[in-house]
PDB file of N, CA and C in Angstrom:
ATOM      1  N   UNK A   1     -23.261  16.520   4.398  1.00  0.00           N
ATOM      2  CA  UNK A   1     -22.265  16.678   3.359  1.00  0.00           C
ATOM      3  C   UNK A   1     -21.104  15.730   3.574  1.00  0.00           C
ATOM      4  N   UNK A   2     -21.065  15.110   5.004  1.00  0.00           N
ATOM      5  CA  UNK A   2     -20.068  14.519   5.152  1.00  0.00           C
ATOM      6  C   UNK A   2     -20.280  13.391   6.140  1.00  0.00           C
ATOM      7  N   UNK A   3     -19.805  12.613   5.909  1.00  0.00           N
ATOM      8  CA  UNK A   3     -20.430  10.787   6.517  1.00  0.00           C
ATOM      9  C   UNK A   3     -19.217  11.295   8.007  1.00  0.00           C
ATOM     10  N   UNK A   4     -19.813  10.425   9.319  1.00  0.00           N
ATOM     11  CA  UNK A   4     -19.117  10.422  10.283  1.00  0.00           C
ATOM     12  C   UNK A   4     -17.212  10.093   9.653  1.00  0.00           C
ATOM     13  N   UNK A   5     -17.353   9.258   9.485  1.00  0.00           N
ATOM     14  CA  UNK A   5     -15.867   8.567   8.685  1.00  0.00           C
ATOM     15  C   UNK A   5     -14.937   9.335   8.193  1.00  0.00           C
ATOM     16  N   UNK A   6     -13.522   9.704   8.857  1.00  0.00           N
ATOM     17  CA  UNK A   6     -12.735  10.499   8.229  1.00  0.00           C
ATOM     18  C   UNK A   6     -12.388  10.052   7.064  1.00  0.00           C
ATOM     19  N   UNK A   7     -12.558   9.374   6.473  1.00  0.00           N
ATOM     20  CA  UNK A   7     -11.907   8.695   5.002  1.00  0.00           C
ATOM     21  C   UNK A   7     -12.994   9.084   3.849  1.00  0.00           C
ATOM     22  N   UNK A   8     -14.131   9.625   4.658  1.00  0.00           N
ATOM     23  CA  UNK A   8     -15.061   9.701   3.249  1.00  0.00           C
ATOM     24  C   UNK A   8     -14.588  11.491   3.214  1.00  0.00           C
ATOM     25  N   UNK A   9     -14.294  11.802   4.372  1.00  0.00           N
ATOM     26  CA  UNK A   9     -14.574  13.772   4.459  1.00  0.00           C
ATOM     27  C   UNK A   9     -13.508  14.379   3.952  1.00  0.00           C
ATOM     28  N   UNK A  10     -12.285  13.599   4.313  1.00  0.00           N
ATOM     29  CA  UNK A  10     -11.146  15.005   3.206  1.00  0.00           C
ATOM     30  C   UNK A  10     -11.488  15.156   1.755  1.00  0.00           C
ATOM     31  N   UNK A  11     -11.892  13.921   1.054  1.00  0.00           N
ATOM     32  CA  UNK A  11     -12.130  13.579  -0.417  1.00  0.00           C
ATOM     33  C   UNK A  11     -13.125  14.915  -0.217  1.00  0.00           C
ATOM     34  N   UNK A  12     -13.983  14.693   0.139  1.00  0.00           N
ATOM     35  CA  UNK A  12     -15.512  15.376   0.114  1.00  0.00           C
ATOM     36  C   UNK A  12     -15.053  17.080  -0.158  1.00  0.00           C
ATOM     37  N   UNK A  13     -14.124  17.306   1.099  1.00  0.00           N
ATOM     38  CA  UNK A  13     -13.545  18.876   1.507  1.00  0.00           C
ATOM     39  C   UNK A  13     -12.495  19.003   0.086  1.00  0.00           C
ATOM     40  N   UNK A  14     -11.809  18.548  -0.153  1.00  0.00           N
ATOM     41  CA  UNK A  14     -11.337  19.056  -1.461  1.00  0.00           C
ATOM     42  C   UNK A  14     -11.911  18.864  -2.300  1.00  0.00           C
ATOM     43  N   UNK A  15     -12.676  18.520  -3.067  1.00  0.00           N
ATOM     44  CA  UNK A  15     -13.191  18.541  -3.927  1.00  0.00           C
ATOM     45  C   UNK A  15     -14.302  19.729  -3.972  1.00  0.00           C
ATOM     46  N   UNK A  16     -15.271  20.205  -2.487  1.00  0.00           N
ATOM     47  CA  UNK A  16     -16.076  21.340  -2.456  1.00  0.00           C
ATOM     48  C   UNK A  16     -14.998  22.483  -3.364  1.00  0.00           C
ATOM     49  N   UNK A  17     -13.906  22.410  -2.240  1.00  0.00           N
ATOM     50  CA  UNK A  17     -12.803  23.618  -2.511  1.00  0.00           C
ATOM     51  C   UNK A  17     -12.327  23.652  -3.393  1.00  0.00           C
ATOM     52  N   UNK A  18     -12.083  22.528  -4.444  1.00  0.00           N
ATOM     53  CA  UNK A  18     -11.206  22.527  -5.473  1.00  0.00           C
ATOM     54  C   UNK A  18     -12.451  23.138  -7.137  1.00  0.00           C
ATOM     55  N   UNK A  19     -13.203  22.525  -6.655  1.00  0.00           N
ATOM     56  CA  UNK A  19     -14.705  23.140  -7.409  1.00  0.00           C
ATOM     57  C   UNK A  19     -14.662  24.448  -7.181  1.00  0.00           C
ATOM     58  N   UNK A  20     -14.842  25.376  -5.975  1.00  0.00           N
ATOM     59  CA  UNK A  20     -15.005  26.630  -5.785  1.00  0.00           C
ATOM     60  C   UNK A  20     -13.892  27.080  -6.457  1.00  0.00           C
ATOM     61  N   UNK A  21     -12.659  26.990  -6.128  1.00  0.00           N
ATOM     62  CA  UNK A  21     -11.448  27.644  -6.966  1.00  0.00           C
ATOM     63  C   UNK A  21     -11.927  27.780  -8.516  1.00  0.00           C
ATOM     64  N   UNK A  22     -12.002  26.305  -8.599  1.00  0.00           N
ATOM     65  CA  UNK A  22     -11.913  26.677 -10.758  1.00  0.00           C
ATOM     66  C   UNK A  22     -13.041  27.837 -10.962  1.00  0.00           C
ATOM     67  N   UNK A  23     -14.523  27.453 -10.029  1.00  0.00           N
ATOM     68  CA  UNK A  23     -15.787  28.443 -10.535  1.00  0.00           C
ATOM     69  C   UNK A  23     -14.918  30.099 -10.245  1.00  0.00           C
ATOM     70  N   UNK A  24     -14.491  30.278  -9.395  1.00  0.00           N
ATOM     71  CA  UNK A  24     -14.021  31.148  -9.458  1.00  0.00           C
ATOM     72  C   UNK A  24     -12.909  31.973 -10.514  1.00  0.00           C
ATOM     73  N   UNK A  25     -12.456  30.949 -11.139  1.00  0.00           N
ATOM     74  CA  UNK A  25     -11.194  32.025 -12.130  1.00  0.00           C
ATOM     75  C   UNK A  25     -11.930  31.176 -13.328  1.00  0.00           C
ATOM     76  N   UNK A  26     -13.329  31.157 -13.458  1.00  0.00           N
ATOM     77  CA  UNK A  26     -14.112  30.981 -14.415  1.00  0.00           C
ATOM     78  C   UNK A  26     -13.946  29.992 -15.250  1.00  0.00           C
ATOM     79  N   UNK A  27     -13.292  28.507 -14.985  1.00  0.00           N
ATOM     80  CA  UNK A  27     -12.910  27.134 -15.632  1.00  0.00           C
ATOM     81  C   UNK A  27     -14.223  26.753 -15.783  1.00  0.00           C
ATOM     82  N   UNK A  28     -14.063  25.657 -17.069  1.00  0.00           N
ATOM     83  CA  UNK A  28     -15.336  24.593 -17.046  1.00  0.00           C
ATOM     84  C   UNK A  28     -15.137  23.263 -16.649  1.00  0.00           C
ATOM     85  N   UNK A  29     -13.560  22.870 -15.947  1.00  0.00           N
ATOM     86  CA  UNK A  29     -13.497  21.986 -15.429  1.00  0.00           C
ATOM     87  C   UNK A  29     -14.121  22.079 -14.390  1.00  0.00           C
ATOM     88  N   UNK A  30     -14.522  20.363 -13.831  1.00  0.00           N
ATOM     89  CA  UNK A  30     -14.664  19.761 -12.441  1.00  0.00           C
ATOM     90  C   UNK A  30     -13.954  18.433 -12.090  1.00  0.00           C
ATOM     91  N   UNK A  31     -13.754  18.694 -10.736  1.00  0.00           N
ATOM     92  CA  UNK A  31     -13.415  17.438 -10.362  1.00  0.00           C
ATOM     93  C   UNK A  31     -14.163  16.319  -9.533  1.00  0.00           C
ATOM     94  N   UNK A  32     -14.395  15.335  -9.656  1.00  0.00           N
ATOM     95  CA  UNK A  32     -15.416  14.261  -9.312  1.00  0.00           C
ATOM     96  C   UNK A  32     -14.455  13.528  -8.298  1.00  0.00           C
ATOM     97  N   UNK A  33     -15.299  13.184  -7.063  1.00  0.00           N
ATOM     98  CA  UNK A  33     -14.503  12.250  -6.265  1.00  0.00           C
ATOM     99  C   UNK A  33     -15.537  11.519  -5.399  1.00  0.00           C
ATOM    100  N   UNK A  34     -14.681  10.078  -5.859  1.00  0.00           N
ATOM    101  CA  UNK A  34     -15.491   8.986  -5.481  1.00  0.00           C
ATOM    102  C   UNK A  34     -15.043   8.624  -4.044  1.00  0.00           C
ATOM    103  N   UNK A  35     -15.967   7.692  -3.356  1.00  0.00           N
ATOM    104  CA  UNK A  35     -15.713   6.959  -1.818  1.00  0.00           C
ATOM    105  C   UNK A  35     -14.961   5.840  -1.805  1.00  0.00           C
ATOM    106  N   UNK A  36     -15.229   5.175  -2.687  1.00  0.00           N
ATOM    107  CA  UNK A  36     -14.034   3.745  -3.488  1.00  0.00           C
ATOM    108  C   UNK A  36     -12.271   3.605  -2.937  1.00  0.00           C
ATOM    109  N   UNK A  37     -12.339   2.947  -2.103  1.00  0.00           N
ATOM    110  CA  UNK A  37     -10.772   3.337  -1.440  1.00  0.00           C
ATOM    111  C   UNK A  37      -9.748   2.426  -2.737  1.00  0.00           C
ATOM    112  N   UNK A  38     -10.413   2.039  -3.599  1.00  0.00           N
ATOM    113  CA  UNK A  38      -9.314   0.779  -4.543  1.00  0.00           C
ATOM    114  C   UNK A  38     -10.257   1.013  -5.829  1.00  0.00           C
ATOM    115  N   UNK A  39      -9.819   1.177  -6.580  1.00  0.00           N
ATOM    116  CA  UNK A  39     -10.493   1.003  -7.873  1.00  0.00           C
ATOM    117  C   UNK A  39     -11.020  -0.862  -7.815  1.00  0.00           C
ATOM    118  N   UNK A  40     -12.131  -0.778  -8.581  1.00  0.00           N
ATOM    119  CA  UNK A  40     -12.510  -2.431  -8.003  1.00  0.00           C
ATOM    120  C   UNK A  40     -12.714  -2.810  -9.401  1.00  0.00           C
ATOM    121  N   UNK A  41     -12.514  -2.561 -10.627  1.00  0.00           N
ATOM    122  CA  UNK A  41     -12.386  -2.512 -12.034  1.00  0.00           C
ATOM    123  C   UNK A  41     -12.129  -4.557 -11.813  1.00  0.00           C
ATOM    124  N   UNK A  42     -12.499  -5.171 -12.524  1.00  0.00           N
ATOM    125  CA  UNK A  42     -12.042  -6.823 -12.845  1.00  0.00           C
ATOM    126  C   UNK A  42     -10.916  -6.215 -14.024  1.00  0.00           C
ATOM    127  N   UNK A  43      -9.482  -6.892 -13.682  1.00  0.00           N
ATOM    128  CA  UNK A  43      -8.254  -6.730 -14.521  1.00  0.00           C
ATOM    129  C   UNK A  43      -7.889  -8.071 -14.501  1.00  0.00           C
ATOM    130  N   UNK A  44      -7.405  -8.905 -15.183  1.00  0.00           N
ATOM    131  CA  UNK A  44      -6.627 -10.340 -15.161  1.00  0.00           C
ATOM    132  C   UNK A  44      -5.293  -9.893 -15.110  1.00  0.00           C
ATOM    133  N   UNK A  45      -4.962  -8.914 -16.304  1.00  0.00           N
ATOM    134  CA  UNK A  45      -3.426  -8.985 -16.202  1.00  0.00           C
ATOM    135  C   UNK A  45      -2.764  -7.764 -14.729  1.00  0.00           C
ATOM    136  N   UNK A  46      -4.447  -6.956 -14.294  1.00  0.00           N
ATOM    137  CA  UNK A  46      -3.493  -6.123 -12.724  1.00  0.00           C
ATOM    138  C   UNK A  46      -3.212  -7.325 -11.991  1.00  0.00           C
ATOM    139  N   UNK A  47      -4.617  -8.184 -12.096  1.00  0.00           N
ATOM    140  CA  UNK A  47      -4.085  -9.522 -10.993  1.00  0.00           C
ATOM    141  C   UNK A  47      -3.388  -9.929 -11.140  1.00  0.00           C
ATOM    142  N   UNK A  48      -2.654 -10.734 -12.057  1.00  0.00           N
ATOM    143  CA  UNK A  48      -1.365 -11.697 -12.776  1.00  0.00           C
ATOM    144  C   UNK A  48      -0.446 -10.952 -11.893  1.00  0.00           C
ATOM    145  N   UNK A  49      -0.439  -9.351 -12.062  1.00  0.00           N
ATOM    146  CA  UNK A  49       0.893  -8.839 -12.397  1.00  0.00           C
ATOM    147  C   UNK A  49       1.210  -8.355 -10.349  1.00  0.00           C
ATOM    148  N   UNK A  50       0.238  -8.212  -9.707  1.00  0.00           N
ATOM    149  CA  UNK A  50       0.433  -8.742  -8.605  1.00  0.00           C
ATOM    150  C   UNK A  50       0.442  -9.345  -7.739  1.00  0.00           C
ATOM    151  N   UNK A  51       0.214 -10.644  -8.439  1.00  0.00           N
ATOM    152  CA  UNK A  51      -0.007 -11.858  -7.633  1.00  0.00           C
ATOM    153  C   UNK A  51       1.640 -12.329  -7.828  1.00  0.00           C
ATOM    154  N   UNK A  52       2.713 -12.207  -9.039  1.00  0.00           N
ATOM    155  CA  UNK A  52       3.601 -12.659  -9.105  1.00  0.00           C
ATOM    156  C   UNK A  52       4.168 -11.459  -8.697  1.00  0.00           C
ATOM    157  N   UNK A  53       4.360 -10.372  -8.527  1.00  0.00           N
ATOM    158  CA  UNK A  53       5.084  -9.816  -7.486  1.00  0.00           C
ATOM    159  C   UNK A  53       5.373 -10.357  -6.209  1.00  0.00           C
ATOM    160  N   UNK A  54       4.058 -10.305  -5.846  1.00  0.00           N
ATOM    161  CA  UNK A  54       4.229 -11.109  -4.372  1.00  0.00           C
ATOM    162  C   UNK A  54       4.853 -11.938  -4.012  1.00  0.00           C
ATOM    163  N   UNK A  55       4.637 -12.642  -5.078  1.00  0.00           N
ATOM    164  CA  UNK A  55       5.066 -14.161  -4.780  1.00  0.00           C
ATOM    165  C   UNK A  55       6.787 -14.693  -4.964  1.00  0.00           C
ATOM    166  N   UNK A  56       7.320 -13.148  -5.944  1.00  0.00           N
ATOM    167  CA  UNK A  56       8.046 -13.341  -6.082  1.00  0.00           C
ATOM    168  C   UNK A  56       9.188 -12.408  -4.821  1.00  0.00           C
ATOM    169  N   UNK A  57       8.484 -11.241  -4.304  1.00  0.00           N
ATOM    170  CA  UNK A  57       9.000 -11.060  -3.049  1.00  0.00           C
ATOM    171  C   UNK A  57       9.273 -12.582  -1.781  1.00  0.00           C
ATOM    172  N   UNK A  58       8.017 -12.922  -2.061  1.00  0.00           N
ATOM    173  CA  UNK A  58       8.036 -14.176  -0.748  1.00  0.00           C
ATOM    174  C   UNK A  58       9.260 -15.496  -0.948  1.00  0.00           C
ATOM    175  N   UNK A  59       9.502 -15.259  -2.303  1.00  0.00           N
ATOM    176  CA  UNK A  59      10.340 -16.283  -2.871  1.00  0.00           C
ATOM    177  C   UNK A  59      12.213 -15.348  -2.160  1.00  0.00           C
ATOM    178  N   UNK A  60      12.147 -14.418  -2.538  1.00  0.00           N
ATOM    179  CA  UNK A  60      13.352 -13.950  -2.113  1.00  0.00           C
ATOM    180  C   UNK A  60      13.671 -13.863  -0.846  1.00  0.00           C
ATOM    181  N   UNK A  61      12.404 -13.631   0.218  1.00  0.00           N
ATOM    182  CA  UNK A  61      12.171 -13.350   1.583  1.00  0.00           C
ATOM    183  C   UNK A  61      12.728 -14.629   2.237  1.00  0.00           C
ATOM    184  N   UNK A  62      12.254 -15.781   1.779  1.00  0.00           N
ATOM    185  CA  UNK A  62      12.029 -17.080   1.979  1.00  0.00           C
ATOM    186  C   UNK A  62      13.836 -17.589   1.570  1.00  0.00           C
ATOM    187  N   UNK A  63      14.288 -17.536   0.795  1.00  0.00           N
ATOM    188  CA  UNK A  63      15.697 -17.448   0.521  1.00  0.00           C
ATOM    189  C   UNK A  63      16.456 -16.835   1.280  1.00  0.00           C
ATOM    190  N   UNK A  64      16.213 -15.466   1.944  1.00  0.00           N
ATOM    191  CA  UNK A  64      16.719 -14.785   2.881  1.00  0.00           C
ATOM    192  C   UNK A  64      17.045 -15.108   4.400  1.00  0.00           C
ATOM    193  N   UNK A  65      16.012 -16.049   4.837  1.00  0.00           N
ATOM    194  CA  UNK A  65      15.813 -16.276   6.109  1.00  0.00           C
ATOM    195  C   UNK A  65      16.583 -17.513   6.302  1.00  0.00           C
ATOM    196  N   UNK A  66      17.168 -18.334   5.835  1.00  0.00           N
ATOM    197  CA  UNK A  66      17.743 -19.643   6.475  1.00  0.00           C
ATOM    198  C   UNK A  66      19.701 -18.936   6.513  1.00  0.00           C
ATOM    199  N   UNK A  67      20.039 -18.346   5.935  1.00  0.00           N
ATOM    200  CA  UNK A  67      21.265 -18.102   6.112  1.00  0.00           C
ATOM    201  C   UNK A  67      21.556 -16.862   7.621  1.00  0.00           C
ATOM    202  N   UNK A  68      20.581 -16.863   7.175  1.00  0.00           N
ATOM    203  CA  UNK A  68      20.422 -15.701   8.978  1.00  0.00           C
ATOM    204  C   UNK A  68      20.583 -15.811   9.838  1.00  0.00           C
ATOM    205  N   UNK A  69      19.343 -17.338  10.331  1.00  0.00           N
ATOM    206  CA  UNK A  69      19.624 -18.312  11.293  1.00  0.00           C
ATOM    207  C   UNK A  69      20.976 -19.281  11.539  1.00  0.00           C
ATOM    208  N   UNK A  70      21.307 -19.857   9.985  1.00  0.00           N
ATOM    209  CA  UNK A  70      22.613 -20.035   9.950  1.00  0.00           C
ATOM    210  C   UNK A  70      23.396 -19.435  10.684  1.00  0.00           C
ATOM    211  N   UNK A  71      23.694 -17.830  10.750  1.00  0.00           N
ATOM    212  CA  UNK A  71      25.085 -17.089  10.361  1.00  0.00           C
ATOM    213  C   UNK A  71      24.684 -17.196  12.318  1.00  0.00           C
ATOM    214  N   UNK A  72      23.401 -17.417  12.732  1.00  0.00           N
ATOM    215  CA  UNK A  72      23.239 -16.782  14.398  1.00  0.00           C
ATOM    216  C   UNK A  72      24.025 -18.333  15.126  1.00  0.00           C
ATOM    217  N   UNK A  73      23.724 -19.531  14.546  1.00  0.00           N
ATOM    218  CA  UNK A  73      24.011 -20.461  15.001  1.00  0.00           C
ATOM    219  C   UNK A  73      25.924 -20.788  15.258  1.00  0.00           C
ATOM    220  N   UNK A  74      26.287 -20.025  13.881  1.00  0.00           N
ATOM    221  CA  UNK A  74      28.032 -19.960  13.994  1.00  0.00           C
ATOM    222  C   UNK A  74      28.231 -19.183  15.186  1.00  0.00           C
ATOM    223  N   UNK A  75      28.089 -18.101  14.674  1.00  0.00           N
ATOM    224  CA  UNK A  75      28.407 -16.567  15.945  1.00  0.00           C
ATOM    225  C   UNK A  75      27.898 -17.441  17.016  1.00  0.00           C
ATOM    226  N   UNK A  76      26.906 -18.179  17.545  1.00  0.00           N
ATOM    227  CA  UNK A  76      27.020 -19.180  18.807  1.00  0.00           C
ATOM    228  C   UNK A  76      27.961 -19.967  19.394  1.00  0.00           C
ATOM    229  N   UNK A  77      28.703 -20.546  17.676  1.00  0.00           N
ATOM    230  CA  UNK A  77      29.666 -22.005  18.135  1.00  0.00           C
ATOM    231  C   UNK A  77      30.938 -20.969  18.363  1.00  0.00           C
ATOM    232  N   UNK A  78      31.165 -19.492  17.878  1.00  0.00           N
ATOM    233  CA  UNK A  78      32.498 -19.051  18.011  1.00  0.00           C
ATOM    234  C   UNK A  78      32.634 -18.864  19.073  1.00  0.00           C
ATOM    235  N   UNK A  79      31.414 -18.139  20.254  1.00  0.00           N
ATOM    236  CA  UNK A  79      31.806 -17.728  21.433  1.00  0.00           C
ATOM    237  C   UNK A  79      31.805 -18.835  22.534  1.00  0.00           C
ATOM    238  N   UNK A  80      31.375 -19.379  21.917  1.00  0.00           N
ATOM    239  CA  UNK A  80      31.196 -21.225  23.148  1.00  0.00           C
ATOM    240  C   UNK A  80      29.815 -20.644  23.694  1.00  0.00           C
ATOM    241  N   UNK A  81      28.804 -20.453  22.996  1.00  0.00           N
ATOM    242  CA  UNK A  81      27.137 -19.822  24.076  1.00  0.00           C
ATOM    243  C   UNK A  81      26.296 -21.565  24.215  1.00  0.00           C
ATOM    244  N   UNK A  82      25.955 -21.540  25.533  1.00  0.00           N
ATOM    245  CA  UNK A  82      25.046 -22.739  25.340  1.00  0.00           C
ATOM    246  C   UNK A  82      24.105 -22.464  25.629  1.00  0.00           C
ATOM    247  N   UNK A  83      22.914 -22.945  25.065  1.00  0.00           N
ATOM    248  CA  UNK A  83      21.662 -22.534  25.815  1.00  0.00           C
ATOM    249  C   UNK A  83      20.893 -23.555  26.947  1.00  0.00           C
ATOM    250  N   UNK A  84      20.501 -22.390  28.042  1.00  0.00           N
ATOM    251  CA  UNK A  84      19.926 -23.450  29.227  1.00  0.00           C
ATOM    252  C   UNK A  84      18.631 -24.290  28.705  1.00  0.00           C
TER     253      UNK A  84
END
């Protein structure tokens, strides 16, 4: 009923249980649960829409990092630090 793999068995365990509940207070719902850790559907615009996320994090990240180093290099020249 259940693959060695903890990632396939909780899905598996709620869903037994979540089935038994409804049969019990007499529903005609069910719930179906797949092994699929990502929906794998082909989307152009999910891709688009996180490929420029990313990219647009990396763009800000990337902006972020030279004034940093900057600000470490002053705080160096204020205290007189040299390096060996």
């Amino acid at each position: 009923m259940c693959s060695p793999e903890p990632v396939n068995c909780f899905p598996v365990l709620m869903n037994i249980l979540s089935n038994t509940f409804l049969r019990l207070f007499n529903s005609t719902a069910r719930f179906r649960v797949w092994s699929e850790l990502f929906y794998m559907g082909e989307n152009p615009e999910l891709k688009n829409y996180i490929f420029f996320g990313l990219f647009t994090y990396l763009l800000v990240l990337a902006a972020g990092l030279p004034p940093l180093f900057a600000m470490s290099n002053v705080e160096d020249s204020k205290v007189k630090s040299t390096s060996c």
